[in-house]
Protein backbone atom coordinates (compact mmCIF):
# COMPACT_ATOMS: atom_id res chain seq x y z
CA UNK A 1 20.66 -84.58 -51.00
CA UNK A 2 21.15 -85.33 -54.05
CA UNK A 3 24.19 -88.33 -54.87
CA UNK A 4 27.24 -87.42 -56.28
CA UNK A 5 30.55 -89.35 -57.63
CA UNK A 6 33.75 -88.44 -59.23
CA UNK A 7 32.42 -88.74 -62.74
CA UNK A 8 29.67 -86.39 -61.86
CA UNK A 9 31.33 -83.10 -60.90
CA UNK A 10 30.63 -81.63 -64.32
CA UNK A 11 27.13 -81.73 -64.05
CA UNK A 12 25.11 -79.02 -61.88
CA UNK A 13 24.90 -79.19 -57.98
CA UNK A 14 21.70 -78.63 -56.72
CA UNK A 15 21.31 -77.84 -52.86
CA UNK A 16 18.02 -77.64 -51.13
CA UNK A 17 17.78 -74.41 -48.64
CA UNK A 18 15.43 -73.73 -46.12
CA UNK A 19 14.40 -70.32 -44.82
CA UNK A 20 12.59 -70.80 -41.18
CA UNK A 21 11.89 -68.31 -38.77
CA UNK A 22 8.56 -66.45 -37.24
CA UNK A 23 6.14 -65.13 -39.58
CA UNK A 24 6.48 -61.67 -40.80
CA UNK A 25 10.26 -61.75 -40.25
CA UNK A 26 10.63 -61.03 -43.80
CA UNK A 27 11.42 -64.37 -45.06
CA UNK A 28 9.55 -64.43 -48.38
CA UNK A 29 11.04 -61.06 -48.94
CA UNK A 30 14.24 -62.00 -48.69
CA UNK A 31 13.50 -64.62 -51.30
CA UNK A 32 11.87 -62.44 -53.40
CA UNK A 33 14.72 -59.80 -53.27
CA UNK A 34 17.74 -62.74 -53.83
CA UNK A 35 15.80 -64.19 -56.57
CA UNK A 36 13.68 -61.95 -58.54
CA UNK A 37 14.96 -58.41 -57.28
CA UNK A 38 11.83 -58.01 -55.65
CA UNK A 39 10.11 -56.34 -52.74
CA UNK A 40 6.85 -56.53 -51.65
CA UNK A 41 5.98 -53.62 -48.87
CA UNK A 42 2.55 -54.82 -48.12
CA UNK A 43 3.10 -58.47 -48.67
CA UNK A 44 0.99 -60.66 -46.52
CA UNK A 45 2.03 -64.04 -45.05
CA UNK A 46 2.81 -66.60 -47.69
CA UNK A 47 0.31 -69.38 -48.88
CA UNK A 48 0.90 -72.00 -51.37
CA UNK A 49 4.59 -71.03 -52.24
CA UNK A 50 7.39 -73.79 -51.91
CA UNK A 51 10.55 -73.45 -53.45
CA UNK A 52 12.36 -70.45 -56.38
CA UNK A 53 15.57 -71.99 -57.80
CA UNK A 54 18.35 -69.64 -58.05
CA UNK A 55 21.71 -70.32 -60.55
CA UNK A 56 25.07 -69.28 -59.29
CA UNK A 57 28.90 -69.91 -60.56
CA UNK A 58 30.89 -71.00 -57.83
CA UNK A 59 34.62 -71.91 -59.11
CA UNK A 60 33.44 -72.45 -62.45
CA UNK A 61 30.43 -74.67 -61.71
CA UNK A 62 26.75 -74.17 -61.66
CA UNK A 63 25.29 -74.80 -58.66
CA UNK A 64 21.46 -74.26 -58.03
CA UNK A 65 20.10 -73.43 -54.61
CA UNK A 66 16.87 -74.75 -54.91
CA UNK A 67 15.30 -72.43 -51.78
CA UNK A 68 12.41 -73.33 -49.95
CA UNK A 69 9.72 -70.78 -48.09
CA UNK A 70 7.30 -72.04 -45.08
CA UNK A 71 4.05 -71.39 -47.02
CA UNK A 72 2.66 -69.59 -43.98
CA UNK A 73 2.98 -72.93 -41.71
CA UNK A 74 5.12 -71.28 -39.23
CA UNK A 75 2.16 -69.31 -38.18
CA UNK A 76 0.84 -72.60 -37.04
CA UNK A 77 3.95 -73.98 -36.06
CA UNK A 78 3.33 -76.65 -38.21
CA UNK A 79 5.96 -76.41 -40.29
CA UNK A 80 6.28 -80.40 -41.34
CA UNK A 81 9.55 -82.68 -41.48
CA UNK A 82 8.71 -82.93 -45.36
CA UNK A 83 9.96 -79.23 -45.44
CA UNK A 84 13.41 -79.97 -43.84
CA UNK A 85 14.06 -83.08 -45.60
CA UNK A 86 16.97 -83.09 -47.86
CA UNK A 87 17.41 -79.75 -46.68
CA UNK A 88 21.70 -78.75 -46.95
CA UNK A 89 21.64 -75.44 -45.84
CA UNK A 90 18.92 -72.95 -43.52
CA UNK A 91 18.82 -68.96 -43.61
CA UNK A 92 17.61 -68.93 -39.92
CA UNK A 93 15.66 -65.50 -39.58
CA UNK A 94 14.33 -63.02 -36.96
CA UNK A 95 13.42 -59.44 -37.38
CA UNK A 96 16.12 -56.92 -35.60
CA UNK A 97 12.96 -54.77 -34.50
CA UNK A 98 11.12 -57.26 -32.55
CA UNK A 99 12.66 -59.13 -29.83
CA UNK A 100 10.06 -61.92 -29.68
CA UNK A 101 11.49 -63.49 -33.09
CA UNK A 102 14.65 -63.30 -31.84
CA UNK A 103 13.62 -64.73 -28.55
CA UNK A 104 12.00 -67.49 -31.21
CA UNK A 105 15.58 -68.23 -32.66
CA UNK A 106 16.38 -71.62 -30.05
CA UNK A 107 13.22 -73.65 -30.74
CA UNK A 108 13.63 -73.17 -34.70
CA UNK A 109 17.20 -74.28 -34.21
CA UNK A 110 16.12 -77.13 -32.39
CA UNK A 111 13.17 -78.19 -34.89
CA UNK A 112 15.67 -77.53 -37.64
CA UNK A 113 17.64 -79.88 -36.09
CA UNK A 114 14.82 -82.49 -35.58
CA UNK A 115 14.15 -82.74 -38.73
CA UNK A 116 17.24 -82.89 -40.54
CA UNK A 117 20.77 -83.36 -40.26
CA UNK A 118 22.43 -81.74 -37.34
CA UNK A 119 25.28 -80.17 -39.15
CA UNK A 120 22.86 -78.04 -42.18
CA UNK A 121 24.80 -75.51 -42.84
CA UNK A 122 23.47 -72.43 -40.99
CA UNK A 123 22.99 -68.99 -40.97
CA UNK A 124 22.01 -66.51 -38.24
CA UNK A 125 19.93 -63.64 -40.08
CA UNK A 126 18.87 -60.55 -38.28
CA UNK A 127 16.48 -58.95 -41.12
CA UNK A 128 15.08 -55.41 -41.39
CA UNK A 129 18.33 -53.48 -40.36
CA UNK A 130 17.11 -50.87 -42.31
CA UNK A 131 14.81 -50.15 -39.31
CA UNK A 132 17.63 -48.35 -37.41
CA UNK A 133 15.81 -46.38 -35.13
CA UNK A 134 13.01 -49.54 -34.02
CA UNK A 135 15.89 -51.74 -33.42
CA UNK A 136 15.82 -54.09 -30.03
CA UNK A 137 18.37 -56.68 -30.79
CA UNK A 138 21.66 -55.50 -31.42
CA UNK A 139 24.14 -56.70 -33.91
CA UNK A 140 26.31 -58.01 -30.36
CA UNK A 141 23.53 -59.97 -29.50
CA UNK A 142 22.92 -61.92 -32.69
CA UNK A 143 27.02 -62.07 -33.17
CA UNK A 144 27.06 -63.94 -29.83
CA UNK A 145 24.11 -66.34 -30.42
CA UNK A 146 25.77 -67.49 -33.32
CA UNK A 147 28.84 -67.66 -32.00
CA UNK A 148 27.19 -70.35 -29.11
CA UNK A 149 25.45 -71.95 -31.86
CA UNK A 150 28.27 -72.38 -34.40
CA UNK A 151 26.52 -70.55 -36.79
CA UNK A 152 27.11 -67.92 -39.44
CA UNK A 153 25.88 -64.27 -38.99
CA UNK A 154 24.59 -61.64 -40.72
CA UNK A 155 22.20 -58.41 -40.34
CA UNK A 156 20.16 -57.90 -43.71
CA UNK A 157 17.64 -55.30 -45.69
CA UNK A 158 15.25 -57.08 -47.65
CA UNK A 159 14.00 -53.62 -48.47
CA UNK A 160 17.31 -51.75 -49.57
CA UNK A 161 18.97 -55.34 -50.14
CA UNK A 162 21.59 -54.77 -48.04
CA UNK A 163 23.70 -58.32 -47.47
CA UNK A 164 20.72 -60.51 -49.13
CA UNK A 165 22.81 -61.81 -51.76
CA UNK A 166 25.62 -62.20 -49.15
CA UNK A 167 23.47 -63.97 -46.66
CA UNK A 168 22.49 -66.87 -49.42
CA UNK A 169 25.81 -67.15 -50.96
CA UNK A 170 27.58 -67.57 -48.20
CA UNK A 171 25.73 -70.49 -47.09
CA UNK A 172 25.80 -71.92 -50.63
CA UNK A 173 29.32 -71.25 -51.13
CA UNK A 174 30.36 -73.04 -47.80
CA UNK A 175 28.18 -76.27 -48.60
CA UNK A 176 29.95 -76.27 -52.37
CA UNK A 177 33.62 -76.07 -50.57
CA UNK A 178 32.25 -78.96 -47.79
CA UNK A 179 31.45 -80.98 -50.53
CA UNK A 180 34.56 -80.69 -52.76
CA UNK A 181 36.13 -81.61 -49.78
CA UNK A 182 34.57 -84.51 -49.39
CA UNK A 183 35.08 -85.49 -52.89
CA UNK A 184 38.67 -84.97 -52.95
CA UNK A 185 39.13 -87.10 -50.22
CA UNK A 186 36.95 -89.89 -51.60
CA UNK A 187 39.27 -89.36 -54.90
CA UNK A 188 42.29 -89.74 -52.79
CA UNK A 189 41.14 -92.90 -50.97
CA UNK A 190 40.44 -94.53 -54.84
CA UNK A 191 44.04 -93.72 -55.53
CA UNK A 192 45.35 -95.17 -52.59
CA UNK A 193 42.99 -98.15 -52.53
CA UNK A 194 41.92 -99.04 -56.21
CA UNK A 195 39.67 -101.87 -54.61
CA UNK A 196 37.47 -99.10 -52.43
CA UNK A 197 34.18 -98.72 -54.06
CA UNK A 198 33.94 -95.22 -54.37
CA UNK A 199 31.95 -95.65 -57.99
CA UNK A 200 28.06 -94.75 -57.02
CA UNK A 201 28.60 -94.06 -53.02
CA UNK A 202 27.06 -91.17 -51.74
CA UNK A 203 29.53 -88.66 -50.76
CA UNK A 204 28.07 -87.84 -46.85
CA UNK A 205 28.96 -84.41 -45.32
CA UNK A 206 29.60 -84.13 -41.91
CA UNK A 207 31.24 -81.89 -39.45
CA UNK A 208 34.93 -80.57 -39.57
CA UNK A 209 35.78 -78.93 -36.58
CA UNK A 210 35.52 -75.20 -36.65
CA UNK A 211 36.48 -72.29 -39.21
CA UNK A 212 37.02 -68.61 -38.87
CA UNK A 213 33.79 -66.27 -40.56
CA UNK A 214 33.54 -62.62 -39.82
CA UNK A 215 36.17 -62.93 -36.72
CA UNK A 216 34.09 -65.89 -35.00
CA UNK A 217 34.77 -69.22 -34.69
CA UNK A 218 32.28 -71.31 -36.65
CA UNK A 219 31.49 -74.94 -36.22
CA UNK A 220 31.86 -76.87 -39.62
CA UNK A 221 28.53 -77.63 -40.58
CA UNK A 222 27.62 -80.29 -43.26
């Protein structure tokens, strides 16, 4: 995470993202499709690829998601703390159409939070919805794993790109507001104590109770 102080909220944000998940959930597709417009229908697991950094404008400031793929690992579940590290936010992925990477969903949450901070911002995504009539988890189920988790949820298409864009922004957009949060209230404890040292201290994000996302409750993450 990178450090950030009052003077420094002109300059660009840039948040580090992790996609994790079983192989062939879809999870370099979902890149591809977010940051190129791509789609790959015969893609093979991914070797050698680490991050794609996308822009976006989020209240008038440029934030970059700097998004990071497993590079095949998972396969091996070797997936190394070096990934996570840094890591802000996590698209946590299984594939609607095969119940074993759902089943999959509890030890990636609990690596993910091995490895890094225990309130990344995270999203529950159930990929492939497009494959309607091979579907054996149902939007109720992944709605109510989230909702025990504290996390955000959302079905997408990597193929038709249905709620790609959504899934990434949202998780982008809610680290932006946790840290502007944050910065306010380190602005507001200058003013009231001109003697606190807020020049050059890391703002830290941690967790704020819960909010309200698509009717659930959500634990504040961050």
């Amino acid at each position: 995470m990178e450090r950030y102080t009052d003077e420094e909220q002109t300059e660009d944000y840039l948040f580090k993202i992790v996609l994790v998940g079983d192989s062939a959930v879809g999870k370099s597709n979902l890149l591809a499709r977010f940051a190129r417009d791509e789609f790959y229908p015969n893609s093979k697991s991914t070797i050698g690829v680490e991050f794609q950094t996308q822009k976006m404008n989020i209240n008038g400031k440029e934030v970059k998601a700097q998004i990071w793929d497993t590079a095949g690992q998972e396969r091996f579940r070797a997936v190394t703390s070096a990934y996570y590290r840094g890591a802000v936010g996590a698209l946590l992925v299984y594939d609607i159409s095969r119940r074993q990477t759902f089943d999959s969903i509890g030890r990636w949450l609990n690596e993910l939070h091995t490895h890094s901070d225990m309130n990344v911002v995270t999203i529950l995504v159930g990929n492939k919805s497009d494959l309607k009539d091979a579907r054996e988890v149902t939007t109720a189920e992944g709605k109510d794993l989230a909702e025990a988790q504290g996390l955000f949820f959302i079905e997408t298409s990597a193929l038709d790109s249905s709620n790609v864009a959504v899934a990434f922004q949202t998780v982008v957009k809610e680290i932006y507001n946790i840290l502007s949060r944050k910065v306010i209230q380190s602005q507001e404890l200058k003013r009231k104590d001109p003697g606190w040292m807020a020049d050059g201290k890391t703002v830290v994000l941690q967790a704020e109770g819960t909010q309200e996302v698509d009717g659930h409750a959500k634990n504040g993450c961050c």
